[in-house]
N, C-alpha and C. Protein backbone atom coordinates (compact mmCIF):
# COMPACT_ATOMS: atom_id res chain seq x y z
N UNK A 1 -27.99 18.25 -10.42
CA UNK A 1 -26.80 18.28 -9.58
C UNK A 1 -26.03 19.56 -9.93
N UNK A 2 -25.29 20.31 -8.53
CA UNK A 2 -25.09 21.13 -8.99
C UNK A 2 -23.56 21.46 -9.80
N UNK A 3 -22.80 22.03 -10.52
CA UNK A 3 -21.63 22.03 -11.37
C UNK A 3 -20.83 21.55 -10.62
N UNK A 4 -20.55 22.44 -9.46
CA UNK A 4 -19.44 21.98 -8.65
C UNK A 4 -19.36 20.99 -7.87
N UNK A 5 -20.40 20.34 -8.01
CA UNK A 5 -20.69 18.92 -7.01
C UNK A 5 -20.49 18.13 -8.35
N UNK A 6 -20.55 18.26 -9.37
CA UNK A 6 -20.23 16.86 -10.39
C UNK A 6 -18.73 17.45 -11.01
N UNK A 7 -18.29 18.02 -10.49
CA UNK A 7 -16.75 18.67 -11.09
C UNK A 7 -16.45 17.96 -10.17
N UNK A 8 -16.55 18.25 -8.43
CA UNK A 8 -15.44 16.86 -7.73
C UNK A 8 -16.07 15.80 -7.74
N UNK A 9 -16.96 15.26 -7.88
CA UNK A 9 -17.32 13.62 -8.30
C UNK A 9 -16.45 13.15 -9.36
N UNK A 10 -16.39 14.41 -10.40
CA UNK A 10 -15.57 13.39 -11.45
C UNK A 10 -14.47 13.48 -11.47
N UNK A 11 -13.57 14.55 -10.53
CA UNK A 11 -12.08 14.53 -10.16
C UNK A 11 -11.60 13.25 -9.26
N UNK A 12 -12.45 13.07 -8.21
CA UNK A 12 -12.44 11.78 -7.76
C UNK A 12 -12.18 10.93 -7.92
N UNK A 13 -13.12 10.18 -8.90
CA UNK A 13 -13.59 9.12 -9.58
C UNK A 13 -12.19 9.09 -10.68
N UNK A 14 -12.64 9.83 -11.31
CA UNK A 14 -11.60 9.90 -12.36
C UNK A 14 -10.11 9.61 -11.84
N UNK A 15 -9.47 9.97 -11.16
CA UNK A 15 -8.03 9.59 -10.62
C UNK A 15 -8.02 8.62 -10.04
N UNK A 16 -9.29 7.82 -9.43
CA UNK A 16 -9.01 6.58 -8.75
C UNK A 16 -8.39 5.71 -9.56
N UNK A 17 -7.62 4.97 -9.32
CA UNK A 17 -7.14 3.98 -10.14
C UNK A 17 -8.12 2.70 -10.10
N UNK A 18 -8.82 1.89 -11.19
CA UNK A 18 -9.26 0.94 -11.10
C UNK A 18 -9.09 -0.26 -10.30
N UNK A 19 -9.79 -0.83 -9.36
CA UNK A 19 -9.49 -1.89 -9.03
C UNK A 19 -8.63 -3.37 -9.95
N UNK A 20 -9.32 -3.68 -10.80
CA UNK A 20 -9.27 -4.79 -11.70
C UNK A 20 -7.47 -4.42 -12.13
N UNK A 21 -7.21 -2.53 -12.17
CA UNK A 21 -5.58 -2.61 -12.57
C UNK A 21 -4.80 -3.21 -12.14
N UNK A 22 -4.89 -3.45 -10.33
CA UNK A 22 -3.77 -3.97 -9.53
C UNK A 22 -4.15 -5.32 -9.34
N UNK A 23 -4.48 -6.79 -9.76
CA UNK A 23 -4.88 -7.74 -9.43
C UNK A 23 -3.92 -7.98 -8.22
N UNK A 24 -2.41 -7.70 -8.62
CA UNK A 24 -1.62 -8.27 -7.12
C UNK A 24 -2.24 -8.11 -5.48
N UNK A 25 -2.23 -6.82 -5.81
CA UNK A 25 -2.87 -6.56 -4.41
C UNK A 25 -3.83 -7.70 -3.73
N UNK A 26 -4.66 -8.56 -4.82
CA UNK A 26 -5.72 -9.48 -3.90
C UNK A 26 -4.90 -10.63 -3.63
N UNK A 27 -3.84 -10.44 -4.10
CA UNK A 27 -3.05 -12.04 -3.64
C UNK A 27 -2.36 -11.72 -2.14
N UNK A 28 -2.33 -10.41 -1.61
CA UNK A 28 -1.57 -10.36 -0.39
C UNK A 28 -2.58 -10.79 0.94
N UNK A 29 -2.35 -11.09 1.88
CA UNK A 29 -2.24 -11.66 3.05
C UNK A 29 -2.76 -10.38 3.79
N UNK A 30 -3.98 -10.53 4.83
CA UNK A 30 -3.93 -9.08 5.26
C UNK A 30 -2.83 -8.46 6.27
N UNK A 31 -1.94 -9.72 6.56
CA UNK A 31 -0.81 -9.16 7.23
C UNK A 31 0.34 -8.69 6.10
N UNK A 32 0.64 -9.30 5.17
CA UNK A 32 0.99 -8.71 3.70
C UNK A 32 0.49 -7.23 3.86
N UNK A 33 -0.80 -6.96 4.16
CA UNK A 33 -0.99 -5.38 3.00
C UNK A 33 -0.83 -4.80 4.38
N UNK A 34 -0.86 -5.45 5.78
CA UNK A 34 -0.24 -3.87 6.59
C UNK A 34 1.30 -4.07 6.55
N UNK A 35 1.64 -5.08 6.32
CA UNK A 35 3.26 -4.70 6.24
C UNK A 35 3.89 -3.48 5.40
N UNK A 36 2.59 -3.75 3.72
CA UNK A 36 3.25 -3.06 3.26
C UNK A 36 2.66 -1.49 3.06
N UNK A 37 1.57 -1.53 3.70
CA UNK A 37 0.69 -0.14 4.15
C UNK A 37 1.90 1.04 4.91
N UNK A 38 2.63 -0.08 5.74
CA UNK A 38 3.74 0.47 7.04
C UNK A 38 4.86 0.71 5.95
N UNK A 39 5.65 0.11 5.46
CA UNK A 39 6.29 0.10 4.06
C UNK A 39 6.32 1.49 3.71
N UNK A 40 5.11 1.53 2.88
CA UNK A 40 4.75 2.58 2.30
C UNK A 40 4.97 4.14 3.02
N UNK A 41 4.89 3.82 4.35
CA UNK A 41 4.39 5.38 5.13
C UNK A 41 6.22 5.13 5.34
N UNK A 42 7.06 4.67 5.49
CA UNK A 42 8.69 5.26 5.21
C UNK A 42 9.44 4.10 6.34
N UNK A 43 8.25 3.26 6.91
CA UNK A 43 8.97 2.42 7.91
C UNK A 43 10.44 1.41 8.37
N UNK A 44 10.89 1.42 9.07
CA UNK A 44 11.84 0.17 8.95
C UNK A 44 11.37 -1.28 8.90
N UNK A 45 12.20 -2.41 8.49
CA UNK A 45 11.60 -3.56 9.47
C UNK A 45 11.62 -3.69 10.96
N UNK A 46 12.89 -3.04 11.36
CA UNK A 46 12.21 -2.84 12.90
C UNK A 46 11.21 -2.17 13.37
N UNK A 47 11.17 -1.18 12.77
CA UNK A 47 9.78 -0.34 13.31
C UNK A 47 8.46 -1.09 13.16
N UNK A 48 8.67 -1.53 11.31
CA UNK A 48 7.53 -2.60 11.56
C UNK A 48 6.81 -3.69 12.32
N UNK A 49 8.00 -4.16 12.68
CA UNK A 49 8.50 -5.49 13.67
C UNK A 49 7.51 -4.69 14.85
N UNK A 50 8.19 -3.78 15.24
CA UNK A 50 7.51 -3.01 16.90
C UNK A 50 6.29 -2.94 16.55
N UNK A 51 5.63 -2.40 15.96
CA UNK A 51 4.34 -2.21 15.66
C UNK A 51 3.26 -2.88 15.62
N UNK A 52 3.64 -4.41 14.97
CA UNK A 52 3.11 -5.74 14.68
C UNK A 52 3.27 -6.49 15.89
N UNK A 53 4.41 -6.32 16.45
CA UNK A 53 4.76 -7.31 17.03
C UNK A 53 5.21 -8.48 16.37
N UNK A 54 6.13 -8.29 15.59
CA UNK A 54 6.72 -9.98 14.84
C UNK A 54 8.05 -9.25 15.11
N UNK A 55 9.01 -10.40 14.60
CA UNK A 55 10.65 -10.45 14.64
C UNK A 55 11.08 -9.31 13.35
N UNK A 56 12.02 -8.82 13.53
CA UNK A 56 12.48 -8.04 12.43
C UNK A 56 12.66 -9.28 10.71
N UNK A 57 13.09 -10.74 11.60
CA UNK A 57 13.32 -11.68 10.54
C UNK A 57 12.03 -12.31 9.64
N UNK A 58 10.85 -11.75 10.66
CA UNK A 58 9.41 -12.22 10.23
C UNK A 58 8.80 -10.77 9.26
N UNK A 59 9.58 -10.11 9.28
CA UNK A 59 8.67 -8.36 8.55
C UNK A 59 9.60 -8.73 7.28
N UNK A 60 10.99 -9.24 7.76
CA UNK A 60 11.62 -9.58 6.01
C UNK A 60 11.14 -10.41 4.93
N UNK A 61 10.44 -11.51 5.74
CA UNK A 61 10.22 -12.56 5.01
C UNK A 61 8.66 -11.73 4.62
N UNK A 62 8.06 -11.23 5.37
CA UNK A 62 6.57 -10.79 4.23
C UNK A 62 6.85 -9.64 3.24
N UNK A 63 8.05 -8.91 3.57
CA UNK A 63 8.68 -7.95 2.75
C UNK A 63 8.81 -8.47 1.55
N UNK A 64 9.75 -9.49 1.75
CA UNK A 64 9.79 -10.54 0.31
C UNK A 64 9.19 -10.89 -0.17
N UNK A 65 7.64 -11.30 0.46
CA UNK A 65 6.66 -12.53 -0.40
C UNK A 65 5.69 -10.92 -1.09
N UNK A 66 5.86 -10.17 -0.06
CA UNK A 66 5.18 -8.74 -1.23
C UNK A 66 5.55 -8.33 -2.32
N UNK A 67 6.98 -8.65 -2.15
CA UNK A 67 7.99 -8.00 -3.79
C UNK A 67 7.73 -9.03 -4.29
N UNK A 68 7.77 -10.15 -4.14
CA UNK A 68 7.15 -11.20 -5.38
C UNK A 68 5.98 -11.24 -5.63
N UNK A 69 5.39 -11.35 -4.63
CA UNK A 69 3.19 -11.45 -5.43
C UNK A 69 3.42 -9.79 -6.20
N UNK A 70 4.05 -9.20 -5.93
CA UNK A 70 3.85 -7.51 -6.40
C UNK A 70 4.80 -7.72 -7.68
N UNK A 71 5.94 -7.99 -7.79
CA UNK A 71 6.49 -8.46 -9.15
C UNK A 71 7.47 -7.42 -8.96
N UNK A 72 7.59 -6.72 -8.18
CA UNK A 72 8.52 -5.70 -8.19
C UNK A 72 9.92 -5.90 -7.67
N UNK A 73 11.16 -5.46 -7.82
CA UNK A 73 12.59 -5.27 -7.21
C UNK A 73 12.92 -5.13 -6.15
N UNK A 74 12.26 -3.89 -5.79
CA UNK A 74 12.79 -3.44 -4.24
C UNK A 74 12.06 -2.51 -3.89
N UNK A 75 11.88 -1.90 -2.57
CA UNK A 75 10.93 -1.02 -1.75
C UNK A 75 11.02 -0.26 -2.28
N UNK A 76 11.60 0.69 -3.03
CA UNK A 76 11.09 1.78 -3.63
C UNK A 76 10.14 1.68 -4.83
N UNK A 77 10.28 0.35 -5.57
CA UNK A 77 9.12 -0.05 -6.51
C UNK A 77 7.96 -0.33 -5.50
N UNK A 78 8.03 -0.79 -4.55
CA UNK A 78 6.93 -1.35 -4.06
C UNK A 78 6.08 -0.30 -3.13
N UNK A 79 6.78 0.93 -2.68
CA UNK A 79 6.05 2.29 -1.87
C UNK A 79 5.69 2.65 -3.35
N UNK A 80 6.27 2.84 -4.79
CA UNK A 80 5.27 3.06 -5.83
C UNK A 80 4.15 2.39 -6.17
N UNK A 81 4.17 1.15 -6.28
CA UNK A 81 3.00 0.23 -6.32
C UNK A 81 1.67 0.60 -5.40
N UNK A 82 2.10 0.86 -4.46
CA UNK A 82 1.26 1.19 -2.67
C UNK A 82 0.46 2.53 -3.55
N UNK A 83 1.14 3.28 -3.78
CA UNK A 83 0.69 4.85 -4.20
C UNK A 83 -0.17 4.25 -5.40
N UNK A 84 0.14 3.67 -6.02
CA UNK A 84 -0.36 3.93 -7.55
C UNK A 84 -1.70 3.31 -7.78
N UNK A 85 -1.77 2.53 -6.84
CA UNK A 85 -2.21 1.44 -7.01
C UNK A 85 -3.84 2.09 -5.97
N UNK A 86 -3.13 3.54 -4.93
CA UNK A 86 -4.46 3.47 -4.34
C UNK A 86 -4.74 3.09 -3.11
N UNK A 87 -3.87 2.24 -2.30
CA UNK A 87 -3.80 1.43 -1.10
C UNK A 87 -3.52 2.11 -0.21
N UNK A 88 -2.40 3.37 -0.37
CA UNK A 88 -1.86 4.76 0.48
C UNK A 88 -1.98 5.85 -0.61
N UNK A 89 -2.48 6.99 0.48
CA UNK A 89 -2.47 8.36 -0.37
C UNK A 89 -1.47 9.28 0.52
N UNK A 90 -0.94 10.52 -0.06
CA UNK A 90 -0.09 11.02 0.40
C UNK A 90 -0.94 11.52 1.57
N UNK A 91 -0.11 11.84 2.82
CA UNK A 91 -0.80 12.39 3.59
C UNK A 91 -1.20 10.94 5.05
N UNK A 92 -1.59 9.93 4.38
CA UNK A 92 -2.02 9.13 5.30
C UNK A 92 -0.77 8.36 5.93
N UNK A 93 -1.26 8.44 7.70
CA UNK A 93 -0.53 7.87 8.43
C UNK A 93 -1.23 6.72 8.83
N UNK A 94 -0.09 5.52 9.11
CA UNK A 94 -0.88 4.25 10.01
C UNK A 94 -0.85 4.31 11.27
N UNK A 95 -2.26 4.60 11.61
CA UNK A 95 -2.90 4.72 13.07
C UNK A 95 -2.75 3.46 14.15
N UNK A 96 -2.30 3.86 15.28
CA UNK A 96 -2.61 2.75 16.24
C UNK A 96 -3.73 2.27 16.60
C-alpha cells in the first residue's frame, strides 16, 4: 500500500470516534436522532417542526427526551454531543 494511501486511512480511522464511546446515541428513536441531526445543523423547533412536520410542542418534547437519554443540560451540550460523538460533521447539511 502506498504511504499516502495508509497516511489517510489512518487519519480517518484514527479521529473517528468509537462507536461503543457514545452508547446514548443507541437509545434514541430514529425520530430522536433526526431531531437532533436538525438540532445540530443550528435549527429552531419551528423550523424543525416545518421540516418533520410535527407541532413545535412535539420537537420540544423529543428535544427533551434527547437531553435526557444524552445526559446533557441544554442544546449547546447536545450540538456538542452530535459533533463529538460523530453523528454530524462540520460542513454537513440536512437534505430534503
Amino acid at each position: 500500500m502506498a504511504p499516502a494511501v495508509t497516511r489517510r486511512l489512518v487519519e480517518h480511522y484514527a479521529t473517528r470516534p468509537r462507536p461503543d464511546a457514545f452508547p446514548a446515541l443507541a437509545t434514541l428513536t430514529a425520530r430522536e436522532l433526526e431531531v437532533l441531526q436538525l438540532l445540530a445543523a443550528g435549527e429552531s423547533n419551528a423550523e424543525i417542526g416545518d421540516r418533520l412536520a410535527l407541532s413545535e410542542a412535539t420537537v420540544k418534547t423529543h428535544v427533551g427526551r434527547v437531553l435526557d437519554k444524552l445526559g446533557v443540560r441544554d442544546r449547546v451540550q447536545t450540538v456538542i454531543y452530535a459533533y463529538e460523538s460523530g453523528l454530524v460533521e462540520p460542513g454537513d447539511r440536512h437534505r430534503e
